[in-house]
PDB file of N, CA and C in Angstrom:
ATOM      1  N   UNK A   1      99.446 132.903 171.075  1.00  0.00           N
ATOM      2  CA  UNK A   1     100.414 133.146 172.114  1.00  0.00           C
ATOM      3  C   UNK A   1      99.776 134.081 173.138  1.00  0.00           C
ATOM      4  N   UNK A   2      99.901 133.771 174.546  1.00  0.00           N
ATOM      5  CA  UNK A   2      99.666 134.576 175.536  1.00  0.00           C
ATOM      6  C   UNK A   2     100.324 135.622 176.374  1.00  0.00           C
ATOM      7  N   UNK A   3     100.640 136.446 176.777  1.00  0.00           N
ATOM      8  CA  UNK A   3     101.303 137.157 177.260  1.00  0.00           C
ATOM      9  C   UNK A   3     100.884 138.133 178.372  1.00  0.00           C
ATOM     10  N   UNK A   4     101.622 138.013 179.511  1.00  0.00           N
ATOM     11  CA  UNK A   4     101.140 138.848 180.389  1.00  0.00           C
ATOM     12  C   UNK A   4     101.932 139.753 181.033  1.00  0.00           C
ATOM     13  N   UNK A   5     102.233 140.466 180.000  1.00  0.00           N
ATOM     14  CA  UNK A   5     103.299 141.816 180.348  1.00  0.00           C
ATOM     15  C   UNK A   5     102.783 142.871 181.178  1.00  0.00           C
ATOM     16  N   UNK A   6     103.935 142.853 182.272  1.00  0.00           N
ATOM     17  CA  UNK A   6     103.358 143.964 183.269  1.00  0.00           C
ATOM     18  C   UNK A   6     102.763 143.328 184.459  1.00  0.00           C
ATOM     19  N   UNK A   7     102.468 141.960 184.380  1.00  0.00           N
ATOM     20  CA  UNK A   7     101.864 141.260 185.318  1.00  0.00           C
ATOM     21  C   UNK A   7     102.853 140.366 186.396  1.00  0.00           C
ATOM     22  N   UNK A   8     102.681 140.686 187.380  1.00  0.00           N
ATOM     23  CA  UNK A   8     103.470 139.752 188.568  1.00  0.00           C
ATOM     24  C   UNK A   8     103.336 138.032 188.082  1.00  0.00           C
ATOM     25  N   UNK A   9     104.516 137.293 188.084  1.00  0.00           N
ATOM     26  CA  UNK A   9     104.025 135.986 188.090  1.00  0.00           C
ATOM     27  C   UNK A   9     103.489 135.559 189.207  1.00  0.00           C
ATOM     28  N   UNK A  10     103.994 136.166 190.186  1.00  0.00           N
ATOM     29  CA  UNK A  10     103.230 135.774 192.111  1.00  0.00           C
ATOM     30  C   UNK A  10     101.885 135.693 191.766  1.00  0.00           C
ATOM     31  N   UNK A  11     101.049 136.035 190.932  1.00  0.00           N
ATOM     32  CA  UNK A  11      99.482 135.903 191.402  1.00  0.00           C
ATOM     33  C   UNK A  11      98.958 135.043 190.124  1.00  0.00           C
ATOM     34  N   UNK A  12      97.682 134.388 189.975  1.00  0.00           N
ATOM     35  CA  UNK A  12      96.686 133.613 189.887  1.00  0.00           C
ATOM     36  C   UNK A  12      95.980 134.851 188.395  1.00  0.00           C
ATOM     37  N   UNK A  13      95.851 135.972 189.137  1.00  0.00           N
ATOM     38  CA  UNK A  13      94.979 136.771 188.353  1.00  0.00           C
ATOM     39  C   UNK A  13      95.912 137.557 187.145  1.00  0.00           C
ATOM     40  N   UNK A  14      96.030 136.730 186.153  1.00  0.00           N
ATOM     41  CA  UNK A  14      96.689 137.480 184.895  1.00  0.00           C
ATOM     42  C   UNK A  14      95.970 137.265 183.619  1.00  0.00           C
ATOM     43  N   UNK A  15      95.298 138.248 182.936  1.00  0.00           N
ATOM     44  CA  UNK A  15      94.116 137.869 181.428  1.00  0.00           C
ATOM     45  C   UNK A  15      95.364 136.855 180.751  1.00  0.00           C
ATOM     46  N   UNK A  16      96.150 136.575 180.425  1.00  0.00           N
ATOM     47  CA  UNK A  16      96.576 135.559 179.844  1.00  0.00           C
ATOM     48  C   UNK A  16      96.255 134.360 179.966  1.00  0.00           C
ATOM     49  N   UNK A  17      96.903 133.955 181.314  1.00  0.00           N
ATOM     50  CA  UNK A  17      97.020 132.844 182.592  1.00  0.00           C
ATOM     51  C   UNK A  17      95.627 132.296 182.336  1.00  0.00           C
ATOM     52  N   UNK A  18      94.594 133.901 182.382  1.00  0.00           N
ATOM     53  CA  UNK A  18      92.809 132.792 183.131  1.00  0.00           C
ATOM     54  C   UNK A  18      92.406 132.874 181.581  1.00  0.00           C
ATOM     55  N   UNK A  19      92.997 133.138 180.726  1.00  0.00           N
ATOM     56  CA  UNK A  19      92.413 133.210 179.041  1.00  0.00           C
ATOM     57  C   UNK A  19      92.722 131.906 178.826  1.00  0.00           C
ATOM     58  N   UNK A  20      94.182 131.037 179.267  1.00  0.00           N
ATOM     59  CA  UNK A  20      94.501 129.628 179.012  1.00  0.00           C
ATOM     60  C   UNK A  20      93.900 128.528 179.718  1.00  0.00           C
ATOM     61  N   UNK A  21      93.413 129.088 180.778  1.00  0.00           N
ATOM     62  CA  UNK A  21      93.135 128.236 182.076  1.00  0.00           C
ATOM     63  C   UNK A  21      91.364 127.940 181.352  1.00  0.00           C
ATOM     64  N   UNK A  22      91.152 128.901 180.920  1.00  0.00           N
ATOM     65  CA  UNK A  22      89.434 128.913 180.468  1.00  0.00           C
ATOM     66  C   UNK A  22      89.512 127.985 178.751  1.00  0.00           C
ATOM     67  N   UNK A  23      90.193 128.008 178.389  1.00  0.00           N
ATOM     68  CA  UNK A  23      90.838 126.935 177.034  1.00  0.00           C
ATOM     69  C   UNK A  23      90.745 125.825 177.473  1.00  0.00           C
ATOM     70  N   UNK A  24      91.187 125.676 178.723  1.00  0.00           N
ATOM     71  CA  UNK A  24      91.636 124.311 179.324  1.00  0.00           C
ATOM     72  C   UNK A  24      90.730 123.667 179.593  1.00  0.00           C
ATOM     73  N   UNK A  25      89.454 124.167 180.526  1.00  0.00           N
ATOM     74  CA  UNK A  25      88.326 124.181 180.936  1.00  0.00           C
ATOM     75  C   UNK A  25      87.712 123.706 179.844  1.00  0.00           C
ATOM     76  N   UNK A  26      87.801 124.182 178.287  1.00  0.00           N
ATOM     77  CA  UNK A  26      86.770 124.142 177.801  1.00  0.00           C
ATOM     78  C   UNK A  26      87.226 122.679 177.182  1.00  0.00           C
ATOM     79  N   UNK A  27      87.981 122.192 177.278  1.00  0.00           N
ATOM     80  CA  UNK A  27      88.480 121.536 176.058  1.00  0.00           C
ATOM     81  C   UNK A  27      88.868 121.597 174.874  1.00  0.00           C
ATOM     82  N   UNK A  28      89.695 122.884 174.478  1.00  0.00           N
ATOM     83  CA  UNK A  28      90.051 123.531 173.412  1.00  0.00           C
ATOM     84  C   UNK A  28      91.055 123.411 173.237  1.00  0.00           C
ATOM     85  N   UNK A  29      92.220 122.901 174.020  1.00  0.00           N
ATOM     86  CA  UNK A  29      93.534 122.897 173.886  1.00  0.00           C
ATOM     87  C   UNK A  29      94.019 121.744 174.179  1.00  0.00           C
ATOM     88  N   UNK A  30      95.258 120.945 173.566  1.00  0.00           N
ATOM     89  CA  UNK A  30      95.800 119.513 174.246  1.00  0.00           C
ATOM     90  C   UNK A  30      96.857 120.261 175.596  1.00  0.00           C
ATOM     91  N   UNK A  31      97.642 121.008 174.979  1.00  0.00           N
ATOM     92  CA  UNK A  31      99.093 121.339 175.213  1.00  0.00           C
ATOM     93  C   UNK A  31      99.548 122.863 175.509  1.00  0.00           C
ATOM     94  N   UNK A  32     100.023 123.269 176.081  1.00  0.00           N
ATOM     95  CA  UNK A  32     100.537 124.203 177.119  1.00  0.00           C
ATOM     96  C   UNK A  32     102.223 124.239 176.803  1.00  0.00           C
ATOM     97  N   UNK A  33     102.824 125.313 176.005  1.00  0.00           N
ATOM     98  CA  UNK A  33     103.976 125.284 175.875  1.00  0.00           C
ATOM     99  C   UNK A  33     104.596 126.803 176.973  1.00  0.00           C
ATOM    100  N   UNK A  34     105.514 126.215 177.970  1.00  0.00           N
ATOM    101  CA  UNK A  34     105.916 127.514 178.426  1.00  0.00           C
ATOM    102  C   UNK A  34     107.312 127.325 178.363  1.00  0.00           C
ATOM    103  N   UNK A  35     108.359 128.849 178.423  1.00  0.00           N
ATOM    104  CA  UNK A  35     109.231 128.556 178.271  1.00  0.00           C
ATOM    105  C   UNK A  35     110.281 128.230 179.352  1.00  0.00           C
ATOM    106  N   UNK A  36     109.707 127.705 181.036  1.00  0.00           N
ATOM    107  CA  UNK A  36     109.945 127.946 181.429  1.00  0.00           C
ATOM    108  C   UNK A  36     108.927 127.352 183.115  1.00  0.00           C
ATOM    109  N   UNK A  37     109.317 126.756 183.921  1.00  0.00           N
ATOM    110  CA  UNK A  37     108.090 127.183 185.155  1.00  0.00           C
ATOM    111  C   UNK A  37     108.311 128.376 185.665  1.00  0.00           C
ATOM    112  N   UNK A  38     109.296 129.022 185.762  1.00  0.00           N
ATOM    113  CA  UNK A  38     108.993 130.333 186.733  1.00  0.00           C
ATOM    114  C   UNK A  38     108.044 131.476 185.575  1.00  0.00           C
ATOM    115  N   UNK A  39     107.620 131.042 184.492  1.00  0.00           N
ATOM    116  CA  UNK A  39     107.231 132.126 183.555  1.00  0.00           C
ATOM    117  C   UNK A  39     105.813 131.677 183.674  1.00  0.00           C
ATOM    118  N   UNK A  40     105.723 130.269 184.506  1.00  0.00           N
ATOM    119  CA  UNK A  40     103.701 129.909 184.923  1.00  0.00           C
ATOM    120  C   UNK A  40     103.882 130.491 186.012  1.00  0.00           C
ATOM    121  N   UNK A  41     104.330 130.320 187.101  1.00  0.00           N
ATOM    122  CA  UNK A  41     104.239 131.044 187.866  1.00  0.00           C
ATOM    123  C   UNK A  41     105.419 131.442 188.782  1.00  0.00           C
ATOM    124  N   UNK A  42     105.431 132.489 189.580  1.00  0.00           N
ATOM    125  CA  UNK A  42     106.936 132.841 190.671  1.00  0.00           C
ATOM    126  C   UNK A  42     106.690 131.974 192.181  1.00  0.00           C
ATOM    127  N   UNK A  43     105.570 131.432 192.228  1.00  0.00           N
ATOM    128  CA  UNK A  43     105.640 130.703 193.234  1.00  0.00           C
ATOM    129  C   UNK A  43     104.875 128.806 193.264  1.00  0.00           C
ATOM    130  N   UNK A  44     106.248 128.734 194.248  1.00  0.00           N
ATOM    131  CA  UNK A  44     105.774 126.365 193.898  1.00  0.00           C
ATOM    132  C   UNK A  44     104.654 126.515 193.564  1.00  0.00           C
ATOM    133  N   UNK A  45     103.953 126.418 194.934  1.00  0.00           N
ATOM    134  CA  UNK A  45     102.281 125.703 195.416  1.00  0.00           C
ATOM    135  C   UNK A  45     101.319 126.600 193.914  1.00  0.00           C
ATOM    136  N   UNK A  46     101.448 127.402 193.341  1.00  0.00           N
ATOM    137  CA  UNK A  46     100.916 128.022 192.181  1.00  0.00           C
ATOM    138  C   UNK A  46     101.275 127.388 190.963  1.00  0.00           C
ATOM    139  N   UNK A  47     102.347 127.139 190.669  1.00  0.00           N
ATOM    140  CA  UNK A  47     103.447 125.909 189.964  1.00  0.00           C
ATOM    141  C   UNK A  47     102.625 124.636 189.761  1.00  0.00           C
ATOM    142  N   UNK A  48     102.323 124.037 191.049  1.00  0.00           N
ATOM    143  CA  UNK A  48     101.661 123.015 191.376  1.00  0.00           C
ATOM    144  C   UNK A  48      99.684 123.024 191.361  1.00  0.00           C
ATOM    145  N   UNK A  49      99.403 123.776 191.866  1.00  0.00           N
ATOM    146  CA  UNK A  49      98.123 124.032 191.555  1.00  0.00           C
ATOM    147  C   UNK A  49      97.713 123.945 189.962  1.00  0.00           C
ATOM    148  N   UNK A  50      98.373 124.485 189.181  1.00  0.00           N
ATOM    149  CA  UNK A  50      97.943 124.962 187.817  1.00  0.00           C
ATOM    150  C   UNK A  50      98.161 123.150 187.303  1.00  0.00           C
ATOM    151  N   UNK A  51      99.663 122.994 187.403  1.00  0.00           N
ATOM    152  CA  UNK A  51      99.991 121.640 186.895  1.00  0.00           C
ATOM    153  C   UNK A  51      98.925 120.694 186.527  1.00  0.00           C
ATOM    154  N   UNK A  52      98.346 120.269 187.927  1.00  0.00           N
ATOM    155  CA  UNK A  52      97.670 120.098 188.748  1.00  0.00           C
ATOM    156  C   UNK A  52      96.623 120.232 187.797  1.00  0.00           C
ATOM    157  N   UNK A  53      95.890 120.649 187.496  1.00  0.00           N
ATOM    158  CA  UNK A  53      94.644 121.265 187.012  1.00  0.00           C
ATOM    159  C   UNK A  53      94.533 121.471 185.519  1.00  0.00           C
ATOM    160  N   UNK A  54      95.601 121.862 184.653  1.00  0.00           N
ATOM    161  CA  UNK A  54      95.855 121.606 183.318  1.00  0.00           C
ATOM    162  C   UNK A  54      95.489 119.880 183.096  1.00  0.00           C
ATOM    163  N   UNK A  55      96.529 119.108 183.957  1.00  0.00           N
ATOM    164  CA  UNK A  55      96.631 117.648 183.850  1.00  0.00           C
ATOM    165  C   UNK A  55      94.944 117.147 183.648  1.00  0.00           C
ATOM    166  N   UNK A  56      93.759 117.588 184.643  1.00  0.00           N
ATOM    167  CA  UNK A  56      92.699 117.296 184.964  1.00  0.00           C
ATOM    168  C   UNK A  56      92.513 117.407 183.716  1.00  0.00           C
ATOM    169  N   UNK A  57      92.669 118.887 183.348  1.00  0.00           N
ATOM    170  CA  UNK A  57      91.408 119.070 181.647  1.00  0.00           C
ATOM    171  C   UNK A  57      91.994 117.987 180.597  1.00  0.00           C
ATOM    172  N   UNK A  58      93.540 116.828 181.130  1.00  0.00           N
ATOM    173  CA  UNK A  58      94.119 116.061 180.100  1.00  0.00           C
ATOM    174  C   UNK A  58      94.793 117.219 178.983  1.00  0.00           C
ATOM    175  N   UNK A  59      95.447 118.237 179.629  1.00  0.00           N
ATOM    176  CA  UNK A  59      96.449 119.195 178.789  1.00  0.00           C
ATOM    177  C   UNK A  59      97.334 118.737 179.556  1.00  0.00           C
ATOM    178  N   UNK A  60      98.314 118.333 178.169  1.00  0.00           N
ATOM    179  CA  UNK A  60      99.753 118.529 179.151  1.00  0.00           C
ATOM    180  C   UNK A  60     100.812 119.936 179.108  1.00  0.00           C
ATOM    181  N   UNK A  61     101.336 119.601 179.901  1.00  0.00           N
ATOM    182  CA  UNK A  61     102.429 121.545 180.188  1.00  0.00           C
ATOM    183  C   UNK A  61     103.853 120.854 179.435  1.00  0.00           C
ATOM    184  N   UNK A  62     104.362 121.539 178.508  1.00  0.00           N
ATOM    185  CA  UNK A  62     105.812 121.342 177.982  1.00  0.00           C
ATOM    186  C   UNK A  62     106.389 122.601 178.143  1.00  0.00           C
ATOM    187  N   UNK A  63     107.285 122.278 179.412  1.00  0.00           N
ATOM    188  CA  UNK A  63     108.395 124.025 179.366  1.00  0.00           C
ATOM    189  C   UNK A  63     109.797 123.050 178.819  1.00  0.00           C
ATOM    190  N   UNK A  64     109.961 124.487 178.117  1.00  0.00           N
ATOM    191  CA  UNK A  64     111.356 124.522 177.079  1.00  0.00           C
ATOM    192  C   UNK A  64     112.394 124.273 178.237  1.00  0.00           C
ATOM    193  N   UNK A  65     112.532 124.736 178.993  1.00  0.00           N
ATOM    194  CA  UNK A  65     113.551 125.055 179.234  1.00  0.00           C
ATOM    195  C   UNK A  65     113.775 123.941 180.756  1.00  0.00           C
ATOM    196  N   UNK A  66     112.981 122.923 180.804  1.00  0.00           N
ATOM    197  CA  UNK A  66     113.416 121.630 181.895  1.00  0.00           C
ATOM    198  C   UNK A  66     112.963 120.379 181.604  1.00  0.00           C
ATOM    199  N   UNK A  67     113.011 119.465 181.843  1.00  0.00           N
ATOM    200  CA  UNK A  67     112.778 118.082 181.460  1.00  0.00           C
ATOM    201  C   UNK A  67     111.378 117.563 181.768  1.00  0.00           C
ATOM    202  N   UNK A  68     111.119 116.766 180.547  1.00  0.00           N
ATOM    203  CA  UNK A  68     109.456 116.566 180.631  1.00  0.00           C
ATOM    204  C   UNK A  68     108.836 116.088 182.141  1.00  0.00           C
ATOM    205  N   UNK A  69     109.748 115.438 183.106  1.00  0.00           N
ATOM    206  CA  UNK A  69     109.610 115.072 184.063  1.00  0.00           C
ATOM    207  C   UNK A  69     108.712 113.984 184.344  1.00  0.00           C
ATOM    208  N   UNK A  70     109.300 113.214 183.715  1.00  0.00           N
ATOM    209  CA  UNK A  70     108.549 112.078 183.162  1.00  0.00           C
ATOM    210  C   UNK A  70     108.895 110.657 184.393  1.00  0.00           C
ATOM    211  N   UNK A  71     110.009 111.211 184.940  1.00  0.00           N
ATOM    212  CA  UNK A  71     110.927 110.509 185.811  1.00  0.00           C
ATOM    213  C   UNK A  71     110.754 110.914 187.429  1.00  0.00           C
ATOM    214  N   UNK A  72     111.006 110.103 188.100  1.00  0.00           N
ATOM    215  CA  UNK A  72     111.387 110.843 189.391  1.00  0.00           C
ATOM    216  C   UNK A  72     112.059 112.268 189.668  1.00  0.00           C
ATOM    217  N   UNK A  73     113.705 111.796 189.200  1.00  0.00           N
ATOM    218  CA  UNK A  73     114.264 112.815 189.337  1.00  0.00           C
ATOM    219  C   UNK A  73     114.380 114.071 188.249  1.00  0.00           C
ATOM    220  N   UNK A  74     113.444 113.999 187.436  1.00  0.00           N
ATOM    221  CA  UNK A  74     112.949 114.842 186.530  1.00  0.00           C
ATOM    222  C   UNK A  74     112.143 115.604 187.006  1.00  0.00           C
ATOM    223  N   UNK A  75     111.161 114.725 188.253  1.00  0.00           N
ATOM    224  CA  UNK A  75     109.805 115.444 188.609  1.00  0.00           C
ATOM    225  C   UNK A  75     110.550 116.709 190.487  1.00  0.00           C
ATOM    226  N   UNK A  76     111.686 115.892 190.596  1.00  0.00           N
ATOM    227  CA  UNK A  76     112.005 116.747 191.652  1.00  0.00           C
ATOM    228  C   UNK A  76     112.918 118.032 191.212  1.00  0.00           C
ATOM    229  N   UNK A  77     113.723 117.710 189.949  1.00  0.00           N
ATOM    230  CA  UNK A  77     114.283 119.040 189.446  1.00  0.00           C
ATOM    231  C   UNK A  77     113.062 119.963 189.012  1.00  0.00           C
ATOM    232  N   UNK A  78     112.094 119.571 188.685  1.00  0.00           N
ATOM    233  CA  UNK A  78     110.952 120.605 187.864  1.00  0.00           C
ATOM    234  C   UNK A  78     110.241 121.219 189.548  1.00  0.00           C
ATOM    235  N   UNK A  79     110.667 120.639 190.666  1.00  0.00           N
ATOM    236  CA  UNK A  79     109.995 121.070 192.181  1.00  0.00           C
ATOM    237  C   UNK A  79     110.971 122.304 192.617  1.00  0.00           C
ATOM    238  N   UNK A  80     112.125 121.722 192.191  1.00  0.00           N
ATOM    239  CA  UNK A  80     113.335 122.339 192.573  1.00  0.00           C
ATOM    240  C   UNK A  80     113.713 123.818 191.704  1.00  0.00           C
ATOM    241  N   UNK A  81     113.452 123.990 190.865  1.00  0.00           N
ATOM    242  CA  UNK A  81     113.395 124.936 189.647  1.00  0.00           C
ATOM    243  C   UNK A  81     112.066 125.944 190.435  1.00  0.00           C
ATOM    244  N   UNK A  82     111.241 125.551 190.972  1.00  0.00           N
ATOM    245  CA  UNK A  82     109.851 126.149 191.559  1.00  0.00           C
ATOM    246  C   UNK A  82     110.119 126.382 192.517  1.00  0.00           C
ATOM    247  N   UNK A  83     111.047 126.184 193.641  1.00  0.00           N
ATOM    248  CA  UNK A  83     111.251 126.770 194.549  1.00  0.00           C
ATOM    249  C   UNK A  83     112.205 127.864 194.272  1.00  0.00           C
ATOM    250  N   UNK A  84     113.062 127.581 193.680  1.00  0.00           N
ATOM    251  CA  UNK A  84     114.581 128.619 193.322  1.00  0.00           C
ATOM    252  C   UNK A  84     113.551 129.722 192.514  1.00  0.00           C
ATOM    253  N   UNK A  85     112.658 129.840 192.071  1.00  0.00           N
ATOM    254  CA  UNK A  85     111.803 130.808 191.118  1.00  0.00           C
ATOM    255  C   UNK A  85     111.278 131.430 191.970  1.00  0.00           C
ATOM    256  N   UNK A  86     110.686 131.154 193.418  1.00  0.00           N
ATOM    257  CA  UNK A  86     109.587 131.925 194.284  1.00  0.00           C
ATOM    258  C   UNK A  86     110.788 132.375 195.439  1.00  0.00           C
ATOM    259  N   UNK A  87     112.119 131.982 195.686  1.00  0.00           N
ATOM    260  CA  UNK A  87     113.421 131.811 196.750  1.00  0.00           C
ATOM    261  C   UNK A  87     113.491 133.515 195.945  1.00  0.00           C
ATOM    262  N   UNK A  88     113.930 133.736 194.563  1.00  0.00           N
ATOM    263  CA  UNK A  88     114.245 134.489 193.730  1.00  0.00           C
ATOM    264  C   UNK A  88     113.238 135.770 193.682  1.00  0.00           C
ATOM    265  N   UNK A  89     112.230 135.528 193.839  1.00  0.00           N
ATOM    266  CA  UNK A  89     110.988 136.420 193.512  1.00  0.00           C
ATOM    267  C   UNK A  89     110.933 137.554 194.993  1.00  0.00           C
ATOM    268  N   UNK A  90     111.386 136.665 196.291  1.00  0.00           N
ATOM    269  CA  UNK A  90     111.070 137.119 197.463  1.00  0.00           C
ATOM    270  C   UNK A  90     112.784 137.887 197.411  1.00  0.00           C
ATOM    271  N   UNK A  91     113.771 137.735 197.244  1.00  0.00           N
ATOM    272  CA  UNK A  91     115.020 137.926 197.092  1.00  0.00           C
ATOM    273  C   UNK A  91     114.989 139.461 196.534  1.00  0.00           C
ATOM    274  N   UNK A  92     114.557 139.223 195.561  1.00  0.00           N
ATOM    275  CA  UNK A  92     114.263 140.723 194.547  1.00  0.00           C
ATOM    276  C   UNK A  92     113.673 141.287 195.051  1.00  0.00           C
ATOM    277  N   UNK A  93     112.662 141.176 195.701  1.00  0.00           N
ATOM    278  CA  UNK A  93     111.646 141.855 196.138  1.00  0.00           C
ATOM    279  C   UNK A  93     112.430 143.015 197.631  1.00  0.00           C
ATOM    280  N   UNK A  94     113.395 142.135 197.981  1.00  0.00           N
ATOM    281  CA  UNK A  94     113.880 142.401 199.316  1.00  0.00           C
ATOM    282  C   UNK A  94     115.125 143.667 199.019  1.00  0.00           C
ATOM    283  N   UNK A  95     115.729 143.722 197.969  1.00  0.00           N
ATOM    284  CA  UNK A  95     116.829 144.402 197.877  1.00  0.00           C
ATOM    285  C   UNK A  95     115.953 145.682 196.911  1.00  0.00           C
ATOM    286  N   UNK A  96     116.820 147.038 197.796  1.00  0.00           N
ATOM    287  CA  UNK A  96     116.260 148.143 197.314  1.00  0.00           C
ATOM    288  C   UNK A  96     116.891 147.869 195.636  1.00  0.00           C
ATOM    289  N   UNK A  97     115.746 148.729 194.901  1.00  0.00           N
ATOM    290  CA  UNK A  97     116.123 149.069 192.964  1.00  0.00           C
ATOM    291  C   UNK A  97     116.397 147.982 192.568  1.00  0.00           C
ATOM    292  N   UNK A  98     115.719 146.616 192.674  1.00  0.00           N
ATOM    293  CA  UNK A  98     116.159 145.378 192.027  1.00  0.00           C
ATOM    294  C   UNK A  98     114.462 145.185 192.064  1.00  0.00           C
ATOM    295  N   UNK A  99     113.622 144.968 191.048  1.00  0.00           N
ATOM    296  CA  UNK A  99     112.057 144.550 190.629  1.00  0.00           C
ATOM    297  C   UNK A  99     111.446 145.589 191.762  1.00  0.00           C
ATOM    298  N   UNK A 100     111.766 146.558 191.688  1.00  0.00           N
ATOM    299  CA  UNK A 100     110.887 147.850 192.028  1.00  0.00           C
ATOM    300  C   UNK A 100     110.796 148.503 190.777  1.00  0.00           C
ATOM    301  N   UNK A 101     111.133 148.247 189.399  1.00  0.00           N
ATOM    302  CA  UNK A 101     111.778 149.306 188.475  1.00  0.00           C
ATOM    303  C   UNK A 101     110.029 149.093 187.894  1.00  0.00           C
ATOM    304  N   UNK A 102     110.015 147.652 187.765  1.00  0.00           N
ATOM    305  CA  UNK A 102     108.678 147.403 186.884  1.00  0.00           C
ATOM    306  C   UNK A 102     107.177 147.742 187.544  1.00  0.00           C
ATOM    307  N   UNK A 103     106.219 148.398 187.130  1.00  0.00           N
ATOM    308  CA  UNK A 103     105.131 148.266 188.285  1.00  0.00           C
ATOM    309  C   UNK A 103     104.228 146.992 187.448  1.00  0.00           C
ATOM    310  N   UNK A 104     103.964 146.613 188.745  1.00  0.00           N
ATOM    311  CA  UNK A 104     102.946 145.402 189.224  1.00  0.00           C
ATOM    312  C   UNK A 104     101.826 145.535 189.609  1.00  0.00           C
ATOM    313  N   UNK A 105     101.121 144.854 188.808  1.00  0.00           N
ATOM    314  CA  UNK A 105      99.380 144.619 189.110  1.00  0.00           C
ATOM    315  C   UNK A 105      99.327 143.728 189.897  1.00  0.00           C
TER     316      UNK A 105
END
């Protein structure tokens, strides 16, 4: 299990994230369980990049918590879930004492 506590999902650079991403690379892993897309990342195009790039090494991504997206409208709720995650990230960010509490790398 990976974990990147303390770490912004907004960025690319988390020892978890590039510990899985380098698995992926190697051919060490089939499968990618998250619980979640906003927990790969807080923003789409990052969402999509990784996707994106897991798929290449032939890993697939299973988040718990939305539909394999196996479908059209499977594949636009899993777009839609990625925007409302990065809509959310900038939201928080904006209102005083709401994700100021945690510090961020």
């Amino acid at each position: 299990m990976f974990q990147d506590e303390g770490y912004s999902r907004a960025t690319l650079i988390r020892p978890g994230l590039e510990k899985v991403r380098d698995l992926a690379a190697e051919g060490q892993i089939e499968c990618v369980l998250i619980y979640s897309p906003d927990r790969l990342s807080r923003k789409y195009a990052y969402q999509v990049l990784l996707v994106e790039e897991f798929a290449r090494h032939g890993v697939e991504i299973i988040f718990i918590k939305s539909p394999r997206a196996s479908t059209p409208e499977e594949q636009l709720l899993l777009q839609f879930q990625g925007m409302i995650a990065e809509y959310n990230e900038h939201k928080s960010q904006s209102i005083p004492g709401v994700g100021n509490d945690i510090k961020r790398k």
